[in-house]
Protein backbone atom coordinates (compact mmCIF):
# COMPACT_ATOMS: atom_id res chain seq x y z
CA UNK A 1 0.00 0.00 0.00
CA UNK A 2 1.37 3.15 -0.89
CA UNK A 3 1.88 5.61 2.02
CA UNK A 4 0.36 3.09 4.71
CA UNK A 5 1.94 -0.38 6.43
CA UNK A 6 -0.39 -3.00 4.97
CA UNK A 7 -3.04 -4.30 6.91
CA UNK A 8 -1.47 -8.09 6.35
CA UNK A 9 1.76 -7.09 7.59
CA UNK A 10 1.02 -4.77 10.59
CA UNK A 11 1.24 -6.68 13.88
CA UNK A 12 -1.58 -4.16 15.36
CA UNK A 13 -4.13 -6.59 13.31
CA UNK A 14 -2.68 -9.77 14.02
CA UNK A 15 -3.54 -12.64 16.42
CA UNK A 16 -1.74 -14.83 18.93
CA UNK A 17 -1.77 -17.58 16.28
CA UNK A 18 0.09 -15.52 13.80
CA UNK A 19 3.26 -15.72 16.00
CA UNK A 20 4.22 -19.49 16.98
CA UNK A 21 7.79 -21.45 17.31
CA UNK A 22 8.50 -24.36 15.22
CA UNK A 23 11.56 -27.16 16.08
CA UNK A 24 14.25 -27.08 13.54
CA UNK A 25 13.47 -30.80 11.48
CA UNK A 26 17.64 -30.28 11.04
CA UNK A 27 18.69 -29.93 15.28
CA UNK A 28 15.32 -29.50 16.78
CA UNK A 29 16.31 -26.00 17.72
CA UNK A 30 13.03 -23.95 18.24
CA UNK A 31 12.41 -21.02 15.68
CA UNK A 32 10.39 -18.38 16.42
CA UNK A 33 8.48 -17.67 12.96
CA UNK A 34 5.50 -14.78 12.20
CA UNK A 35 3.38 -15.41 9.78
CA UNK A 36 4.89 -13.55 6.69
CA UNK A 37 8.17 -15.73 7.39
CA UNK A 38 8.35 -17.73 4.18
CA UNK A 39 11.52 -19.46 5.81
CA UNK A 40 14.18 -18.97 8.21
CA UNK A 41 18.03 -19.72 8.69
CA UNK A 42 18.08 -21.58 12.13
CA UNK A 43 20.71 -19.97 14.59
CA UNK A 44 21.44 -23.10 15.73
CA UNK A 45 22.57 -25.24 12.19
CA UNK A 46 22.42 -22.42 10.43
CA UNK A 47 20.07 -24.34 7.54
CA UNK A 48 16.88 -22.46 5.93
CA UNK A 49 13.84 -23.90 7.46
CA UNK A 50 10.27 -23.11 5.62
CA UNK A 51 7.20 -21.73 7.95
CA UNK A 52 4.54 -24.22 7.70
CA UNK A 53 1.84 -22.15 9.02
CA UNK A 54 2.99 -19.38 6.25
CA UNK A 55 0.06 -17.14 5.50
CA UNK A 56 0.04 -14.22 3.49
CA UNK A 57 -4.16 -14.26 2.34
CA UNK A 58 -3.93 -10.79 2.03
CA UNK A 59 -1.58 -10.80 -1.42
CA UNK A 60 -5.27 -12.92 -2.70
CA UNK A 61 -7.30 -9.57 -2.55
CA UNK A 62 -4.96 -6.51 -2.37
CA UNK A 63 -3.94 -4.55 -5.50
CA UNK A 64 -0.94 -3.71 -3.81
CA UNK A 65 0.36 -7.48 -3.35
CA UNK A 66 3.07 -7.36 -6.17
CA UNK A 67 4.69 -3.87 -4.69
CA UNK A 68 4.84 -5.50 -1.38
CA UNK A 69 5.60 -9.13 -2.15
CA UNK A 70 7.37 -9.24 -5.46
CA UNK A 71 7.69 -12.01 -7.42
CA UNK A 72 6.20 -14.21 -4.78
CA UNK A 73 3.30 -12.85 -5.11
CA UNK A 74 1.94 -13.73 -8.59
CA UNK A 75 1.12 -17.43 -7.39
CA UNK A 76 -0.95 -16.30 -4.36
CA UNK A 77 -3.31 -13.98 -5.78
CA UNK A 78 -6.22 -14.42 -7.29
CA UNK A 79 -8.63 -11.84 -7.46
CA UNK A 80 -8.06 -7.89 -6.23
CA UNK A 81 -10.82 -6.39 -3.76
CA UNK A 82 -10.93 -3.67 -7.13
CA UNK A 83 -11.66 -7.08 -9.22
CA UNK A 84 -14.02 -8.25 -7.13
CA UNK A 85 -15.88 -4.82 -7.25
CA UNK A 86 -15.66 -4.25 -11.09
CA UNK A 87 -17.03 -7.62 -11.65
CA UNK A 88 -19.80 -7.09 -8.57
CA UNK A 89 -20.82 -3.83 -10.56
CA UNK A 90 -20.79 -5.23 -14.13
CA UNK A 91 -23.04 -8.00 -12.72
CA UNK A 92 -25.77 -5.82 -10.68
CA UNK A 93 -25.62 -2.81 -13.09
CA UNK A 94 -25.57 -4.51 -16.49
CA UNK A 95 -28.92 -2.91 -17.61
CA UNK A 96 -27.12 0.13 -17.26
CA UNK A 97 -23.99 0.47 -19.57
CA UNK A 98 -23.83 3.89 -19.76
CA UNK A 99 -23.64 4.21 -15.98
CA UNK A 100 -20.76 1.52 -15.82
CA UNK A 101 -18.99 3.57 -18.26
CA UNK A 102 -19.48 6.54 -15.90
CA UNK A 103 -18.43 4.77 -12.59
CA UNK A 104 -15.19 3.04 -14.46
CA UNK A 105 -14.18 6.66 -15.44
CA UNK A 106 -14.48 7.84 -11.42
CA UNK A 107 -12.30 4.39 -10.71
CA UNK A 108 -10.13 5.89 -13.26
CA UNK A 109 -9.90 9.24 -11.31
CA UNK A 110 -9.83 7.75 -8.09
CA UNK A 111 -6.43 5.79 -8.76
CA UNK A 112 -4.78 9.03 -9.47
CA UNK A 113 -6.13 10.90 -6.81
CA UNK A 114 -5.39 8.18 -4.31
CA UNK A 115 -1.65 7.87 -5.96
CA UNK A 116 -1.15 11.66 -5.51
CA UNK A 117 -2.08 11.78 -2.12
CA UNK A 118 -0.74 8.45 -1.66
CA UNK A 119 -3.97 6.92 -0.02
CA UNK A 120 -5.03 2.87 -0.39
CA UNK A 121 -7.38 3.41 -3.06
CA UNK A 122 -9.48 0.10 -2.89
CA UNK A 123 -11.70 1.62 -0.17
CA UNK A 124 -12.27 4.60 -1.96
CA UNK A 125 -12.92 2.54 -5.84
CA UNK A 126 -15.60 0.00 -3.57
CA UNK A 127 -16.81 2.68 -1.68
CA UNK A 128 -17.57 4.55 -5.16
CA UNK A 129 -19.11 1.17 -6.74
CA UNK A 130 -21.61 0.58 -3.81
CA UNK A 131 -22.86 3.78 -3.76
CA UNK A 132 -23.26 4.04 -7.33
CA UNK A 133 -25.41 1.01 -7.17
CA UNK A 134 -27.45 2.49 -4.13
CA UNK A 135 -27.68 5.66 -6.46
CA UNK A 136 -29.19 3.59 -9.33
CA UNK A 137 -31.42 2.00 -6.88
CA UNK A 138 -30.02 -1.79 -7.24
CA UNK A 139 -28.83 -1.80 -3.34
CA UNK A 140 -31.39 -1.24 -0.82
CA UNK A 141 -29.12 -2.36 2.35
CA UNK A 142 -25.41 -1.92 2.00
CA UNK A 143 -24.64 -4.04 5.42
CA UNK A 144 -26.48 -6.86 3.77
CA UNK A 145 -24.84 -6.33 0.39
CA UNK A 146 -21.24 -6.23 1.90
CA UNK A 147 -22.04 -9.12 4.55
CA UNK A 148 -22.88 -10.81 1.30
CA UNK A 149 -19.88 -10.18 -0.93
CA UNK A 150 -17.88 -10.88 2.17
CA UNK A 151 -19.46 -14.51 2.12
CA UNK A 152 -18.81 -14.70 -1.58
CA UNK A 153 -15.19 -13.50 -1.52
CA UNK A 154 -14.02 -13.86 2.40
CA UNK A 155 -12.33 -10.30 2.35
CA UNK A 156 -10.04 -9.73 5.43
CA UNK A 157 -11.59 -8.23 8.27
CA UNK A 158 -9.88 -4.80 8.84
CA UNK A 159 -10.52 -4.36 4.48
CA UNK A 160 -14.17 -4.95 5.27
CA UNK A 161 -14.32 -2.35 8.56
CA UNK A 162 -12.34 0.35 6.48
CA UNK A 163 -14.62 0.32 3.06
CA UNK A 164 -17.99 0.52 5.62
CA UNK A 165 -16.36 3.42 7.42
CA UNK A 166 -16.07 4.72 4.02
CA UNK A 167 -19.28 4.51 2.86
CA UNK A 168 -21.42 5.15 6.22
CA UNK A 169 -19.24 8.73 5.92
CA UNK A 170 -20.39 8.89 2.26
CA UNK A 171 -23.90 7.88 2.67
CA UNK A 172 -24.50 10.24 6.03
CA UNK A 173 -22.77 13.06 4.68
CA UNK A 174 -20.07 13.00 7.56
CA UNK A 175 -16.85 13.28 5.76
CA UNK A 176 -14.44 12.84 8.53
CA UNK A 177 -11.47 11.27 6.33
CA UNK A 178 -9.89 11.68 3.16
CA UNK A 179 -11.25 8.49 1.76
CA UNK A 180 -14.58 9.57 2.05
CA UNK A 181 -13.59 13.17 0.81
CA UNK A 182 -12.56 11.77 -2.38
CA UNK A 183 -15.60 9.79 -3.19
CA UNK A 184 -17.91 13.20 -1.96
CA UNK A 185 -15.80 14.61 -4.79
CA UNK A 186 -15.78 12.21 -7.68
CA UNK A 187 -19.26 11.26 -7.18
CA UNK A 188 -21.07 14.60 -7.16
């Protein structure tokens, strides 16, 4: 993420599990490993040892999972949280193409914005999708809708909080944050 410490890889989000120790299969001596540890020398025998509780499910929805990753990356991801929202829109708003042109054009502006002001911009380009769909009447309850999409594509808690906060600022009229500011602005 550009500007911010990912989500993934800032301890503030993680769990006890996400921290554990692991015996050396080479000497048995105990590694301490966190869950972005693809492998570790051990002190002990000095040999590379691989994590088997490696976890990195983050790199499977984040459009920033190349920049932080590298290389590594291409194999674990699958489908951006910006993917998953094209597609969602595409899908509800099909009976509207001219609309879908309009929205893909704010998406467009949006990525700049956020790059300028360095700011993750998937909150802002889902935040900007699901009210464009409220606006042309195809979502009625947004908690539902995102409880749904969250069933459909298990997006990573602290994703999930951050694009509601975006959107409860948007659809209130309470722009507290410069997420929300941007999507007041592109929308209108």
């Amino acid at each position: 993420m550009i500007g911010t410490k990912c989500p993934g890889q800032d301890m503030r989000y993680w769990t006890a599990e996400d921290v554990h120790e692991e015996e050396c299969p080479h000497c048995g001596e105990l590694i301490e490993f966190f869950k972005t540890d693809i492998r570790l020398r051990c002190r002990n025998c000095k040999k590379r040892v691989a994590n088997p509780r490696f976890n990195m499910g983050c790199a499977q929805w984040c459009a920033y999972a190349e920049q932080c990753l590298g290389p590594a990356a291409r194999g674990l991801k699958t489908k951006s949280l910006k993917l998953v929202m094209e597609e969602e829109l595409v899908l509800l708003a099909k009976e509207f193409p001219a609309e879908i042109e309009k929205v893909k054009k704010m998406i467009s502006r949006a990525e700049e914005k956020c790059q300028e002001q360095q700011i993750d911009m998937l909150p802002v380009i889902a935040a900007i999708i699901i009210i464009s769909l409220k606006n042309l009447g195809l979502l009625d309850n947004v908690d539902k809708y995102l409880e749904s999409l969250n069933q459909k594509h298990t997006l990573p808690h602290a994703a999930l909080e951050e694009l509601k906060a975006v959107v409860e600022e948007v659809l209130k009229g309470e722009i507290k944050g410069e997420m929300a500011r941007i999507v007041v602005e592109l929308i209108d």
